[in-house]
C-alpha atoms as a PDB file:
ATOM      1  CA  UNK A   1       5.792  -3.767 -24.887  1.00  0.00           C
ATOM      2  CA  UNK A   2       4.177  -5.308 -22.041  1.00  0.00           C
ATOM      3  CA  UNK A   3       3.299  -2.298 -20.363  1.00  0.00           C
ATOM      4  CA  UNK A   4       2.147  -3.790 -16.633  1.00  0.00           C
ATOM      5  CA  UNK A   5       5.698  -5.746 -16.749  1.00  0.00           C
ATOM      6  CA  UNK A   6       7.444  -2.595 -17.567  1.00  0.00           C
ATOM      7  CA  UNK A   7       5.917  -0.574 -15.216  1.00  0.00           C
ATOM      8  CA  UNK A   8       6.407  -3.039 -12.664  1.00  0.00           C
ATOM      9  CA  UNK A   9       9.680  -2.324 -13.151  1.00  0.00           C
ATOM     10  CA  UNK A  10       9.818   1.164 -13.473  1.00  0.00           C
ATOM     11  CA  UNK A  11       8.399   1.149 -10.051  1.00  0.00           C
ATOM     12  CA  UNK A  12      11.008  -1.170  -9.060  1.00  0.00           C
ATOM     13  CA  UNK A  13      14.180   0.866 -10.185  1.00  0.00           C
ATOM     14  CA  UNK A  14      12.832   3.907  -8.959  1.00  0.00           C
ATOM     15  CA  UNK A  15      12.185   2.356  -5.179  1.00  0.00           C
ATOM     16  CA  UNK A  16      15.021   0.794  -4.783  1.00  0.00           C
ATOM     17  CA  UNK A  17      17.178   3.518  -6.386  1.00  0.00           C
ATOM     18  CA  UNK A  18      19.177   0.927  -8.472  1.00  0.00           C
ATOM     19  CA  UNK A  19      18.709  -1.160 -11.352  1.00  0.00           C
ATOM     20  CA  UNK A  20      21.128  -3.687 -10.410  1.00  0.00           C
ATOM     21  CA  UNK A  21      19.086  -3.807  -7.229  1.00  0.00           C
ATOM     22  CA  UNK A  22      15.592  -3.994  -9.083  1.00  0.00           C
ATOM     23  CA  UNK A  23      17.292  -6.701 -11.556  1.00  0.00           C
ATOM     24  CA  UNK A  24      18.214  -9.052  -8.632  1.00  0.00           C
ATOM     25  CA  UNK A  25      14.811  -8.866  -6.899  1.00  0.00           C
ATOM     26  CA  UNK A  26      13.415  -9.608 -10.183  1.00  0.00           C
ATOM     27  CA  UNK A  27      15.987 -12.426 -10.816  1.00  0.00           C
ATOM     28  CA  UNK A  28      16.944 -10.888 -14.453  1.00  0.00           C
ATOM     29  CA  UNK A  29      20.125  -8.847 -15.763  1.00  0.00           C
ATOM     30  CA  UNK A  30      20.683  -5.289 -15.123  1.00  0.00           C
ATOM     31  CA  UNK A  31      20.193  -4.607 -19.342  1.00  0.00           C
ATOM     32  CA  UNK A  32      16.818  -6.395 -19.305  1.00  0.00           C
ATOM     33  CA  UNK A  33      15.609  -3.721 -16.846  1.00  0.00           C
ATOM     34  CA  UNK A  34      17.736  -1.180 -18.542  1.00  0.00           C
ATOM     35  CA  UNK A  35      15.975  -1.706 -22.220  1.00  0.00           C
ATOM     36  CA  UNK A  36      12.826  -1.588 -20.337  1.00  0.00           C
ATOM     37  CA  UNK A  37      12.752   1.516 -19.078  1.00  0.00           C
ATOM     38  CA  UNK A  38      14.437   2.983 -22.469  1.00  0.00           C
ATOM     39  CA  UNK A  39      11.191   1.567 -23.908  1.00  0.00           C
ATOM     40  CA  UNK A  40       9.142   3.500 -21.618  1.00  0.00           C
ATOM     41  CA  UNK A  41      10.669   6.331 -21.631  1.00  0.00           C
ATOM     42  CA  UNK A  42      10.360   6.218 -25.496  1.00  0.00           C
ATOM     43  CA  UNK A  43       7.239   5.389 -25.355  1.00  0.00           C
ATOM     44  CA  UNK A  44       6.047   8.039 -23.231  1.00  0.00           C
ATOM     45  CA  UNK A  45       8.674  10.438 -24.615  1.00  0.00           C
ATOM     46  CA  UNK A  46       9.766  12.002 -21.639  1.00  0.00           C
ATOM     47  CA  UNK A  47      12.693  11.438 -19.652  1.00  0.00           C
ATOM     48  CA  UNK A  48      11.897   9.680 -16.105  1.00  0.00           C
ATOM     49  CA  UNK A  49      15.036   9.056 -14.812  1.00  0.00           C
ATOM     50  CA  UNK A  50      18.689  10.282 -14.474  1.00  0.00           C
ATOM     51  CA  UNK A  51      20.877   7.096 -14.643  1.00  0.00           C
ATOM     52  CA  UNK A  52      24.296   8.017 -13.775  1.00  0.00           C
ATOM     53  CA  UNK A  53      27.330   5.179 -12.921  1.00  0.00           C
ATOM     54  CA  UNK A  54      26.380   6.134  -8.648  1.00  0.00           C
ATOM     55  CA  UNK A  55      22.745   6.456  -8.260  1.00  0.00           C
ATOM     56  CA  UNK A  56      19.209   6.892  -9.908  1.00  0.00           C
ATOM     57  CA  UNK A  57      16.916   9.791  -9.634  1.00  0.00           C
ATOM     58  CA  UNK A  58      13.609  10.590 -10.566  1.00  0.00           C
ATOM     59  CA  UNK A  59      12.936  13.616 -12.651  1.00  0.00           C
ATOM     60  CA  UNK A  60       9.870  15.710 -11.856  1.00  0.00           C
ATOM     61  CA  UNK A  61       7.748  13.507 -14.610  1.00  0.00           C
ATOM     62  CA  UNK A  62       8.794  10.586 -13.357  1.00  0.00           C
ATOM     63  CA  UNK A  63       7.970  11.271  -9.079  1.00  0.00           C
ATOM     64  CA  UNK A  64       4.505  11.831 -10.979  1.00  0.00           C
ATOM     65  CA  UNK A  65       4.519   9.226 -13.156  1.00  0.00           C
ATOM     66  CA  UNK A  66       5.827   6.776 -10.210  1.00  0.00           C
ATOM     67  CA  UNK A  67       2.529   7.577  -7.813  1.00  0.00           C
ATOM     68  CA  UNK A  68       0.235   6.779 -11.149  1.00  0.00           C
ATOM     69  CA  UNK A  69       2.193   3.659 -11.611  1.00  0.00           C
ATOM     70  CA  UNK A  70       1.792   2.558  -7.948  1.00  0.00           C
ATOM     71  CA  UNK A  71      -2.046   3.185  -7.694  1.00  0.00           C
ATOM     72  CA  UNK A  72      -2.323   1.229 -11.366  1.00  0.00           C
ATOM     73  CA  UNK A  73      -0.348  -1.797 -10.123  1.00  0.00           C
ATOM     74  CA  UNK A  74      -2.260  -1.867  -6.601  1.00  0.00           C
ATOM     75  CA  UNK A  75      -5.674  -1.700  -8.653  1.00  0.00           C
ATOM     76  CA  UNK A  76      -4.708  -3.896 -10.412  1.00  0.00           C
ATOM     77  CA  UNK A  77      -3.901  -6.865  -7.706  1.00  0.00           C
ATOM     78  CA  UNK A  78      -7.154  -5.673  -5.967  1.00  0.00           C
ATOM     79  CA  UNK A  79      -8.797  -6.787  -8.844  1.00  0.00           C
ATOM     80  CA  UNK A  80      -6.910 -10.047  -9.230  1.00  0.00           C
ATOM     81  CA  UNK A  81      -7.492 -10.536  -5.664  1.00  0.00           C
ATOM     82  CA  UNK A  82     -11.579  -9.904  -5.380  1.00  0.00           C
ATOM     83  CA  UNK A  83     -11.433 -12.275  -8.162  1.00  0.00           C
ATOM     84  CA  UNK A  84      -8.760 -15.249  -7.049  1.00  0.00           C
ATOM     85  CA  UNK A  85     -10.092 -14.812  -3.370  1.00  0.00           C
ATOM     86  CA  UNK A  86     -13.790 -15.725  -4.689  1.00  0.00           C
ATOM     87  CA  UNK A  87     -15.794 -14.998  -1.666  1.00  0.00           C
ATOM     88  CA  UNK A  88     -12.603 -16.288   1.060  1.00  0.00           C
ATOM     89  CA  UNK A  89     -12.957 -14.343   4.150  1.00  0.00           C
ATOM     90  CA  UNK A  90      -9.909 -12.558   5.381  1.00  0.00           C
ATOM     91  CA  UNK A  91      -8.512 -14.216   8.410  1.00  0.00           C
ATOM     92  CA  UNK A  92      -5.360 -13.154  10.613  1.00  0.00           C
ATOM     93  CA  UNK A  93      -3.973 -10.703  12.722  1.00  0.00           C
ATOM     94  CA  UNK A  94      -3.640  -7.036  10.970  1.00  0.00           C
ATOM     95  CA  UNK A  95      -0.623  -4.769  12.356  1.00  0.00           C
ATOM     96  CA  UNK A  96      -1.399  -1.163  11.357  1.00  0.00           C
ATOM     97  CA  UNK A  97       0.306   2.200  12.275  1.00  0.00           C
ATOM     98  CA  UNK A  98      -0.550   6.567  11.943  1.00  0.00           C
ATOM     99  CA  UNK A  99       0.630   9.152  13.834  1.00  0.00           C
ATOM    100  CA  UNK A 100      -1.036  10.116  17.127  1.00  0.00           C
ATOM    101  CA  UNK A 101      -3.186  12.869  16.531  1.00  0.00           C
ATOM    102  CA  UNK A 102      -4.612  12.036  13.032  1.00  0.00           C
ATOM    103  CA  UNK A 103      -4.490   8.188  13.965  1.00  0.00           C
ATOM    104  CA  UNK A 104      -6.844   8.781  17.060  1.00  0.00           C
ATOM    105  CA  UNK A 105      -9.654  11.005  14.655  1.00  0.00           C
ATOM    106  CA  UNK A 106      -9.599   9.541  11.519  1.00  0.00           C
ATOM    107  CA  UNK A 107      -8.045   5.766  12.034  1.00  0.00           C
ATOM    108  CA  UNK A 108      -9.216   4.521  15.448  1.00  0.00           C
ATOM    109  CA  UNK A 109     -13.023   5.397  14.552  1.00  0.00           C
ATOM    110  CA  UNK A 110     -12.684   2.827  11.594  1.00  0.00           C
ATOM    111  CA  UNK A 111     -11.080   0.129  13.045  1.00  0.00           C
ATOM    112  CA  UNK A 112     -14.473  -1.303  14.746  1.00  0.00           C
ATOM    113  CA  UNK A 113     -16.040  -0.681  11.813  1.00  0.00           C
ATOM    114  CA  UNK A 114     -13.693  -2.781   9.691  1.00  0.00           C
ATOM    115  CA  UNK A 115     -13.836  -5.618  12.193  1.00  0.00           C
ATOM    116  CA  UNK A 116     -17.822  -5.724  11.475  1.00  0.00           C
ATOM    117  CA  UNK A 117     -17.315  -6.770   8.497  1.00  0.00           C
ATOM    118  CA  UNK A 118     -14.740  -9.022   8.764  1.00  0.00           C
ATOM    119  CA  UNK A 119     -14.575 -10.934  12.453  1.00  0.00           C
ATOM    120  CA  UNK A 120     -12.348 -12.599  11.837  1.00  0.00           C
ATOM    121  CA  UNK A 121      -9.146 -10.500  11.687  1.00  0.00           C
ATOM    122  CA  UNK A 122      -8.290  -9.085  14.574  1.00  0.00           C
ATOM    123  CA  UNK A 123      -6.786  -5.803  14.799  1.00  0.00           C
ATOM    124  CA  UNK A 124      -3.468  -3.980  16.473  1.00  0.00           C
ATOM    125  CA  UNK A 125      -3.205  -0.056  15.856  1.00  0.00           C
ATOM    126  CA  UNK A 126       0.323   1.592  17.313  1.00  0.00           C
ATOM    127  CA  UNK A 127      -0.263   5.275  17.281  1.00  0.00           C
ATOM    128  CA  UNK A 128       2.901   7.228  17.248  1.00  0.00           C
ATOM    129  CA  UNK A 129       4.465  10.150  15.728  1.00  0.00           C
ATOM    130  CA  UNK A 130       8.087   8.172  14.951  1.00  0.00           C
ATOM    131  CA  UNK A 131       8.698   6.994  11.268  1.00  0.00           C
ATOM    132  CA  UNK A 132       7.855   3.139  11.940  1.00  0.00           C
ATOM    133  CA  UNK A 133       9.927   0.774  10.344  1.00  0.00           C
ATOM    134  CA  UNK A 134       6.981  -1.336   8.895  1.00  0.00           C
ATOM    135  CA  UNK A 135       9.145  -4.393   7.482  1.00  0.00           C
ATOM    136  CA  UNK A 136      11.664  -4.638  10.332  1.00  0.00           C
ATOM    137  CA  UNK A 137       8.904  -4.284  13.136  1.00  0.00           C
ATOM    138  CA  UNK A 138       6.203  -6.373  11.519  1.00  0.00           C
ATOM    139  CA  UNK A 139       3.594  -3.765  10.393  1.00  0.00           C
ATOM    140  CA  UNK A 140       1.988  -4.471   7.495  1.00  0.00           C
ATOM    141  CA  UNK A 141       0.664  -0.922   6.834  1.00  0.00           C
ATOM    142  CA  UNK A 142       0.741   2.851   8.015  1.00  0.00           C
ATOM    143  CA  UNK A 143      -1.432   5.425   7.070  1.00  0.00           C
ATOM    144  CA  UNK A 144       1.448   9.146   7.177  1.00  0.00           C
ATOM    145  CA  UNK A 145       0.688  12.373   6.578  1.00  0.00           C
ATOM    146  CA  UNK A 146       2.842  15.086   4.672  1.00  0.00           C
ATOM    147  CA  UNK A 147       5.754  14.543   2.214  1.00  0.00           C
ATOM    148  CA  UNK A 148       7.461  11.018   2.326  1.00  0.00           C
ATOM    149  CA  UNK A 149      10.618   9.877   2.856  1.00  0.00           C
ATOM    150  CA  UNK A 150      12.371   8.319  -0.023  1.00  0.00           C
ATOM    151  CA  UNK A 151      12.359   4.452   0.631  1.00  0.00           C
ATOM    152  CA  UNK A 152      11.560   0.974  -0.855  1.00  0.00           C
ATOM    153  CA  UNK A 153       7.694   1.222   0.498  1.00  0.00           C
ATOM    154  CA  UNK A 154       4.801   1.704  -2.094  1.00  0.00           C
ATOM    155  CA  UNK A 155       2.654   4.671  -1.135  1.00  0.00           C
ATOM    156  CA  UNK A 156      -0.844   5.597  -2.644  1.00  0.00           C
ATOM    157  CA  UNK A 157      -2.444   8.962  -1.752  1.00  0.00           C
ATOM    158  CA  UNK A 158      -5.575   8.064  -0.621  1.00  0.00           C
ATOM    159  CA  UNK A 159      -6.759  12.339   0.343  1.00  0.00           C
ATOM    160  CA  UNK A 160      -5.341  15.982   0.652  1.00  0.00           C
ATOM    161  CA  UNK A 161      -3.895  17.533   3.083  1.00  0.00           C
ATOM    162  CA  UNK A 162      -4.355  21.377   3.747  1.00  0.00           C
ATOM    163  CA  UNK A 163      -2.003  23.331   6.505  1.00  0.00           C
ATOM    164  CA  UNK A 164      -4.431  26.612   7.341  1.00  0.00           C
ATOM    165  CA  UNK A 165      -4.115  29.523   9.577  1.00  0.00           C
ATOM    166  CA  UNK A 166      -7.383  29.503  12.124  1.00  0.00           C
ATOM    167  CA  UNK A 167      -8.543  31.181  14.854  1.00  0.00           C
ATOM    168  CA  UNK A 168     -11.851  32.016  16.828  1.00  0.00           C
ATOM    169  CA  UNK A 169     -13.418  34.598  15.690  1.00  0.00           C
ATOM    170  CA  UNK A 170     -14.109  36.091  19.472  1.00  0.00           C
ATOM    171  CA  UNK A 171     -10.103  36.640  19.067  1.00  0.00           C
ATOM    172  CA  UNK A 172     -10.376  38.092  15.756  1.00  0.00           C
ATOM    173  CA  UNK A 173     -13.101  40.878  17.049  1.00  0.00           C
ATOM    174  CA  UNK A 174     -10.512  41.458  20.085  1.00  0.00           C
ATOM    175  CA  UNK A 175      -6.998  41.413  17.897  1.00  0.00           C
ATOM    176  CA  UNK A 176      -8.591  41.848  13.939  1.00  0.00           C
ATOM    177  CA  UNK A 177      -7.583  39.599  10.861  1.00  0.00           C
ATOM    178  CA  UNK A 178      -4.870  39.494   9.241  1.00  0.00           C
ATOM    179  CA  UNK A 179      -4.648  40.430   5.465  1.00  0.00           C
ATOM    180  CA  UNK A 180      -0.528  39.273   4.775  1.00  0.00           C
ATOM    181  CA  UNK A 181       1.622  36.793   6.713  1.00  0.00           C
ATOM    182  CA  UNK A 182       3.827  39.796   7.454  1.00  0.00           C
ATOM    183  CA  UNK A 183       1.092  40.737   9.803  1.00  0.00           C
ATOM    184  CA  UNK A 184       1.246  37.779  12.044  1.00  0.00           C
ATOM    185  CA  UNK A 185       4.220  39.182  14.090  1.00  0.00           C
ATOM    186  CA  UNK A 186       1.624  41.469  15.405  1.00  0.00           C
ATOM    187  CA  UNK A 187      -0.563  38.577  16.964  1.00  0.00           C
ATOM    188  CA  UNK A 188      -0.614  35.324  19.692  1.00  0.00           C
ATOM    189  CA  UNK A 189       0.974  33.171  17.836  1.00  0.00           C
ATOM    190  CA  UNK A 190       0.488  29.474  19.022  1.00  0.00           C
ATOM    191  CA  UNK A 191       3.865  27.476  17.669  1.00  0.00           C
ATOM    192  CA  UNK A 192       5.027  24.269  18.226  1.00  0.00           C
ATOM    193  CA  UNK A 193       8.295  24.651  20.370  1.00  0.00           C
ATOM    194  CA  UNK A 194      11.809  24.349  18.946  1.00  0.00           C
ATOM    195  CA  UNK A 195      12.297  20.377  20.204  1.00  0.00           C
ATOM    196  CA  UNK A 196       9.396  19.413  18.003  1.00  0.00           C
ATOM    197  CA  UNK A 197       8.729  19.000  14.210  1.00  0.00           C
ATOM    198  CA  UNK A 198       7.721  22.570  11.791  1.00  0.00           C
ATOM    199  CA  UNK A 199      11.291  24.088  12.640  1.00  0.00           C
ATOM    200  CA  UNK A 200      10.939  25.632   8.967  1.00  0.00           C
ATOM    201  CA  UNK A 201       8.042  27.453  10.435  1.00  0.00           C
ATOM    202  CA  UNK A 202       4.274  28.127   8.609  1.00  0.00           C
ATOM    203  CA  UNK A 203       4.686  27.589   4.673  1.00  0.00           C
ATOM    204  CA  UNK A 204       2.614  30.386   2.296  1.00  0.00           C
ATOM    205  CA  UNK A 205       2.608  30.921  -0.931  1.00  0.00           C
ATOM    206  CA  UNK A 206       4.375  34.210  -1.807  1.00  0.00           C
ATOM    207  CA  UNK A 207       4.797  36.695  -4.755  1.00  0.00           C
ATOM    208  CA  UNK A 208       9.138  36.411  -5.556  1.00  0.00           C
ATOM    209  CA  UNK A 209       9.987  40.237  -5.176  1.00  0.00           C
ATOM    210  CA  UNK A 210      12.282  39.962  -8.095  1.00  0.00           C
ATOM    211  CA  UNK A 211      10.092  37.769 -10.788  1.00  0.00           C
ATOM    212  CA  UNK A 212       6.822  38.224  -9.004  1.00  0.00           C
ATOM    213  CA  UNK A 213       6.216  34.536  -9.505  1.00  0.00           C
ATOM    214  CA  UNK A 214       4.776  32.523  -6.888  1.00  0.00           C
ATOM    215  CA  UNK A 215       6.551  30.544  -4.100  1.00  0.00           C
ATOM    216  CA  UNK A 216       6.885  28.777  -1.005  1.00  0.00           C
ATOM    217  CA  UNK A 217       8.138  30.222   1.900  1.00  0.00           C
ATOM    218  CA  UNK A 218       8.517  29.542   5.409  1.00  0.00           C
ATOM    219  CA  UNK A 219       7.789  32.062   8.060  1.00  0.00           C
ATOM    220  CA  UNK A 220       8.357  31.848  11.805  1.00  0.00           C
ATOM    221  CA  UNK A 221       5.993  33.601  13.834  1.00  0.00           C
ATOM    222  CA  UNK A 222       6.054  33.742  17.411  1.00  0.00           C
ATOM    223  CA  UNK A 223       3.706  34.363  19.976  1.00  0.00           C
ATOM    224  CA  UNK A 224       3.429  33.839  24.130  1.00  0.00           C
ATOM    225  CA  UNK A 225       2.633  30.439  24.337  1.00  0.00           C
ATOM    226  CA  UNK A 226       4.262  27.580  22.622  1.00  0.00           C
ATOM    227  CA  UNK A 227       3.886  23.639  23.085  1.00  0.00           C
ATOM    228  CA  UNK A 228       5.554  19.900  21.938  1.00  0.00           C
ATOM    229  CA  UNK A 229       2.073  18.809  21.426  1.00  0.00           C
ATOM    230  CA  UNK A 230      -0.326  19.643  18.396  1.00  0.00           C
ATOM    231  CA  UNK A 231      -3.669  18.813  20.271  1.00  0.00           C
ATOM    232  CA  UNK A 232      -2.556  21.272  23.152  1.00  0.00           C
ATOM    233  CA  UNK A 233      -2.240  24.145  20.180  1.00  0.00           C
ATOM    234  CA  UNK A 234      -5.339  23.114  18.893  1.00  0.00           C
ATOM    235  CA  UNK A 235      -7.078  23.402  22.369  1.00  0.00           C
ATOM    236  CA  UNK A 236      -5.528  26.815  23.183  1.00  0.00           C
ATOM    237  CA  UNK A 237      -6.546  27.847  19.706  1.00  0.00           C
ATOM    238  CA  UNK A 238     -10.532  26.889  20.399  1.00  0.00           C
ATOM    239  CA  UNK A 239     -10.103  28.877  23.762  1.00  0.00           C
ATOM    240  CA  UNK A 240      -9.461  31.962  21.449  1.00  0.00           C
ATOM    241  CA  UNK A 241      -5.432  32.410  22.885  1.00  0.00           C
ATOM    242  CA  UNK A 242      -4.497  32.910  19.693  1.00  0.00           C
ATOM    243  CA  UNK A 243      -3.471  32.240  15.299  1.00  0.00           C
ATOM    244  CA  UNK A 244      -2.759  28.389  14.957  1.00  0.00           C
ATOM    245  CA  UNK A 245      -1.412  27.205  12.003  1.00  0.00           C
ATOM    246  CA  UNK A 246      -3.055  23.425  12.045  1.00  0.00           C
ATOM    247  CA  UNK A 247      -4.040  20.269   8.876  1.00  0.00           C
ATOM    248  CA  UNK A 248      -7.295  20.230   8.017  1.00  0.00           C
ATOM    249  CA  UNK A 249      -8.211  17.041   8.726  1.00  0.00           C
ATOM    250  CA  UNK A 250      -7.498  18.592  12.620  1.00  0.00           C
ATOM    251  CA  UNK A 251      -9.636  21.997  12.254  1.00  0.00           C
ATOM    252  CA  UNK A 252     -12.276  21.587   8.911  1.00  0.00           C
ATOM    253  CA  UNK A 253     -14.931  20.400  11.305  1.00  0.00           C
ATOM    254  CA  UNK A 254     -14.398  23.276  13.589  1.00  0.00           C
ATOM    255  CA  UNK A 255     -14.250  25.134  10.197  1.00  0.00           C
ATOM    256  CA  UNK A 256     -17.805  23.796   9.417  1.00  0.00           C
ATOM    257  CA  UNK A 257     -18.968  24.523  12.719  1.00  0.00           C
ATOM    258  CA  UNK A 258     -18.058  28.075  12.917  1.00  0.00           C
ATOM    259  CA  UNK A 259     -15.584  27.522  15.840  1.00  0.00           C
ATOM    260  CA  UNK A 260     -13.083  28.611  13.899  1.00  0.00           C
ATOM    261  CA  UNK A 261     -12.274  30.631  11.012  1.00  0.00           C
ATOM    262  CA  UNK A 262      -9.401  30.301   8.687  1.00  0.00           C
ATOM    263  CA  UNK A 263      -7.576  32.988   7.084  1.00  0.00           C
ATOM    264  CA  UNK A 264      -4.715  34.035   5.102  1.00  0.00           C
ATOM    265  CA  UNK A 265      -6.672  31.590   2.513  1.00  0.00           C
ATOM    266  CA  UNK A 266      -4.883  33.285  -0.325  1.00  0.00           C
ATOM    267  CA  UNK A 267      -1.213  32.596   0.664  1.00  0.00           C
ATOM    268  CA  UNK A 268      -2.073  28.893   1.691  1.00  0.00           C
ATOM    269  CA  UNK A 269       0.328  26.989   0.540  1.00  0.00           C
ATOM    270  CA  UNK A 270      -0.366  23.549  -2.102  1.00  0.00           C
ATOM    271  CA  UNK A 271      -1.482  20.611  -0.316  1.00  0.00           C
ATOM    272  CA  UNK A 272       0.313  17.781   0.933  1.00  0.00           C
ATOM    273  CA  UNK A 273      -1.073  14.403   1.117  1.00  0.00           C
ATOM    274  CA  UNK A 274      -2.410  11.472   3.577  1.00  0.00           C
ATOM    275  CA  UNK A 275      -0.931   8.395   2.061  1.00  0.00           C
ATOM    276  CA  UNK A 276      -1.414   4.601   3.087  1.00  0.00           C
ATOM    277  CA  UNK A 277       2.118   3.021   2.768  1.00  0.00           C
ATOM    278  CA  UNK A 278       2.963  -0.734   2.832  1.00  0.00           C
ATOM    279  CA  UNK A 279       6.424  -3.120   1.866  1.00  0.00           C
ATOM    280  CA  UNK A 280       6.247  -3.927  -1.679  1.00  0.00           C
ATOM    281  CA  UNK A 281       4.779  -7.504  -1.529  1.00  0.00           C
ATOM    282  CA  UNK A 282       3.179  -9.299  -4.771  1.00  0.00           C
ATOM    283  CA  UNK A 283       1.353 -11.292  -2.915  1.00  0.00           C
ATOM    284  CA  UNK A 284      -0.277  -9.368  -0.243  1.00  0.00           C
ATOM    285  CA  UNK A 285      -2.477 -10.597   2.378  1.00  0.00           C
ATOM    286  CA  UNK A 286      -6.185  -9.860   1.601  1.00  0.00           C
ATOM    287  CA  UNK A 287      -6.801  -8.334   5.239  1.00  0.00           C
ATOM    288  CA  UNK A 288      -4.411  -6.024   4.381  1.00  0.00           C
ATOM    289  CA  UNK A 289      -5.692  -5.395   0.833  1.00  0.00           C
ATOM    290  CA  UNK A 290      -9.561  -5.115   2.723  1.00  0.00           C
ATOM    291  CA  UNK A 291      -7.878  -2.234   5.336  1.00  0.00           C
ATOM    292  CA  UNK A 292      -6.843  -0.609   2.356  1.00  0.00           C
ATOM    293  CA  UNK A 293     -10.208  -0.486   0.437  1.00  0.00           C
ATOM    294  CA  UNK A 294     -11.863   0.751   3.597  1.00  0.00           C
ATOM    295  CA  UNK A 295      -9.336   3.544   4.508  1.00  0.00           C
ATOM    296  CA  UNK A 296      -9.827   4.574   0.650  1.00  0.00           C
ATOM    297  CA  UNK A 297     -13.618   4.393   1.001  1.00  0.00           C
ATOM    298  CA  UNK A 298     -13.543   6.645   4.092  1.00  0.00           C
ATOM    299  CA  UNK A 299     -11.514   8.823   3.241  1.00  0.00           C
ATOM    300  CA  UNK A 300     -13.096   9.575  -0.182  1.00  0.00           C
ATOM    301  CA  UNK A 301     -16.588  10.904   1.208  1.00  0.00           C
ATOM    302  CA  UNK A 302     -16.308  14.709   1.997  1.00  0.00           C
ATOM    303  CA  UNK A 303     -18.597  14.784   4.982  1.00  0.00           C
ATOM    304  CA  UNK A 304     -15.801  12.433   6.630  1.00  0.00           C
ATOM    305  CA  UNK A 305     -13.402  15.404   7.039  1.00  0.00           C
ATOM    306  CA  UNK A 306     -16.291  17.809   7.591  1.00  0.00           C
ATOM    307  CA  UNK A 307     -18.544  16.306   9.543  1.00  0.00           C
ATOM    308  CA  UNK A 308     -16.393  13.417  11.557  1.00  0.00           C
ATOM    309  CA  UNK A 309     -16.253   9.708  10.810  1.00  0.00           C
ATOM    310  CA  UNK A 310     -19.440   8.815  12.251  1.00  0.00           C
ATOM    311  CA  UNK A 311     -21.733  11.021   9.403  1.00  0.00           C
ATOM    312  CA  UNK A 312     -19.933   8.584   7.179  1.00  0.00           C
ATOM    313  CA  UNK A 313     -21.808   6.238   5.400  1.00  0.00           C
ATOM    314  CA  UNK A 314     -21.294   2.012   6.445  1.00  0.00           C
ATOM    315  CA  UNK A 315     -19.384   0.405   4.173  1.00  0.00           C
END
């Protein structure tokens, strides 16, 4: 079994959601791809899809098993690349996207950096909180935050993503901490209002009251003051107005600091993660592959999310 080929096009069905779909952009019949990923499956001996005669979905080994493939496959053109490139420069005009708030702390910062080393790409960042349409608007990467959409993109998690409870501890004196999330109905809650995204509400993990097992749930809290905008929240929650339930790539160096203080720790729920995403290309430019690399780099050192991006080492 050629095991790159075949995960090539495991990654292939499960994007696109259809073999006959993978087989055509592969220019083979659906069967070939079919006895592939029966050999794989074998292989691995689990099960990592449900084929029915409508549609293909991923079991829970096989979302896991797609992220491993994705990162393999993209290390594994880097590597081709650093070689085949031998010492070309990367040259051309890089489109990138990230939402607002996390692309003006943690992408903006690295952009000048990147351009250092290599002067001669130049550079356009769109910051905005929409789901860009990277292939039909010309992007060649985003950097998103937080589960992802089903689509045809390849993804690689390149950090974790925390959602905490924080506040300052001059309101903590003045109101006390809470010990259970039930508690936060008697506190300043600072939401986001109903027009913008969170309408679940605050996720912690919780005991089931039936089976005791732990789960997530989602708990509205409300409060006196309420905004569209995450950096206002954030603001009002320095000034000590009140409980702010915020990422921490948005609070940990406040954390740090002692600005704030985070609590509830032990009903936080699992992480989510800060993914690059791009449209499945084989041959992808190397500017893009070099953004990539340096996001990865970045976002791999812990003092970046402590301490800002510029106690990060150069690259």
């Amino acid at each position: 079994m050629d095991k790159l080929k075949v995960f090539e096009s495991f990654v292939s069905v499960a994007t696109r959601g259809s073999l006959s779909a993978a087989a055509r952009a592969e220019g083979v019949a659906p069967a070939i791809m079919g006895r592939r990923l029966d050999a794989l499956e074998e292989h691995l001996g689990v099960k990592l899809l449900v084929r029915t005669t409508r549609r293909i979905s991923l079991t829970h080994e096989g979302s896991a098993f797609l992220e491993d493939c994705q990162r393999l496959l993209a290390d594994v053109a880097d590597a081709e690349a650093s070689v085949s490139a031998g010492g070309v420069k990367a040259t051309g005009h890089l489109r990138i996207t990230a939402p607002a708030g996390f692309g003006r702390r943690h992408v903006a910062p690295l952009v000048p950096r990147f351009r250092e080393l290599h002067p001669e790409v130049t550079v356009s960042l769109n910051l905005s909180d929409r789901v860009v349409d990277l292939a039909g608007e010309g992007f060649d990467c985003a950097v998103r935050v937080g589960d992802l959409a089903d689509s045809a993109l390849v993804s690689m998690r390149i950090a974790d993503n925390r959602r905490l409870c924080v506040a300052t501890p001059a309101y903590l004196e003045r109101r006390g901490r809470p010990l259970h999330p039930g508690e936060l109905a008697q506190h300043d809650c600072l939401t986001l209002s109903s027009d913008a995204s969170q309408t679940r509400g605050w996720a912690f993990r919780l005991p089931d009251p039936e089976t005791g097992a732990m789960d997530v749930v989602h708990i509205k809290p409300g409060g006196p003051l309420d905004c569209s905008d995450g950096q206002v929240l954030h603001d009002w929650c320095l000034g000590g107005w009140g409980i702010a339930w915020r990422s921490t790539w948005e609070v940990e160096a406040e954390i740090a600091a002692g600005r704030l203080v985070e609590v509830l720790q032990e009903f936080a729920a699992p992480p989510n993660g800060i993914f690059v995403v791009f449209p499945q290309r084989k041959h992808m430019p190397l500017r893009v592959r070099l953004w990539i690399d340096c996001l990865k780099f970045y976002y791999e050192q812990p003092d970046f999310w402590r301490l800002g991006p510029a106690s990060a080492p150069s690259l």
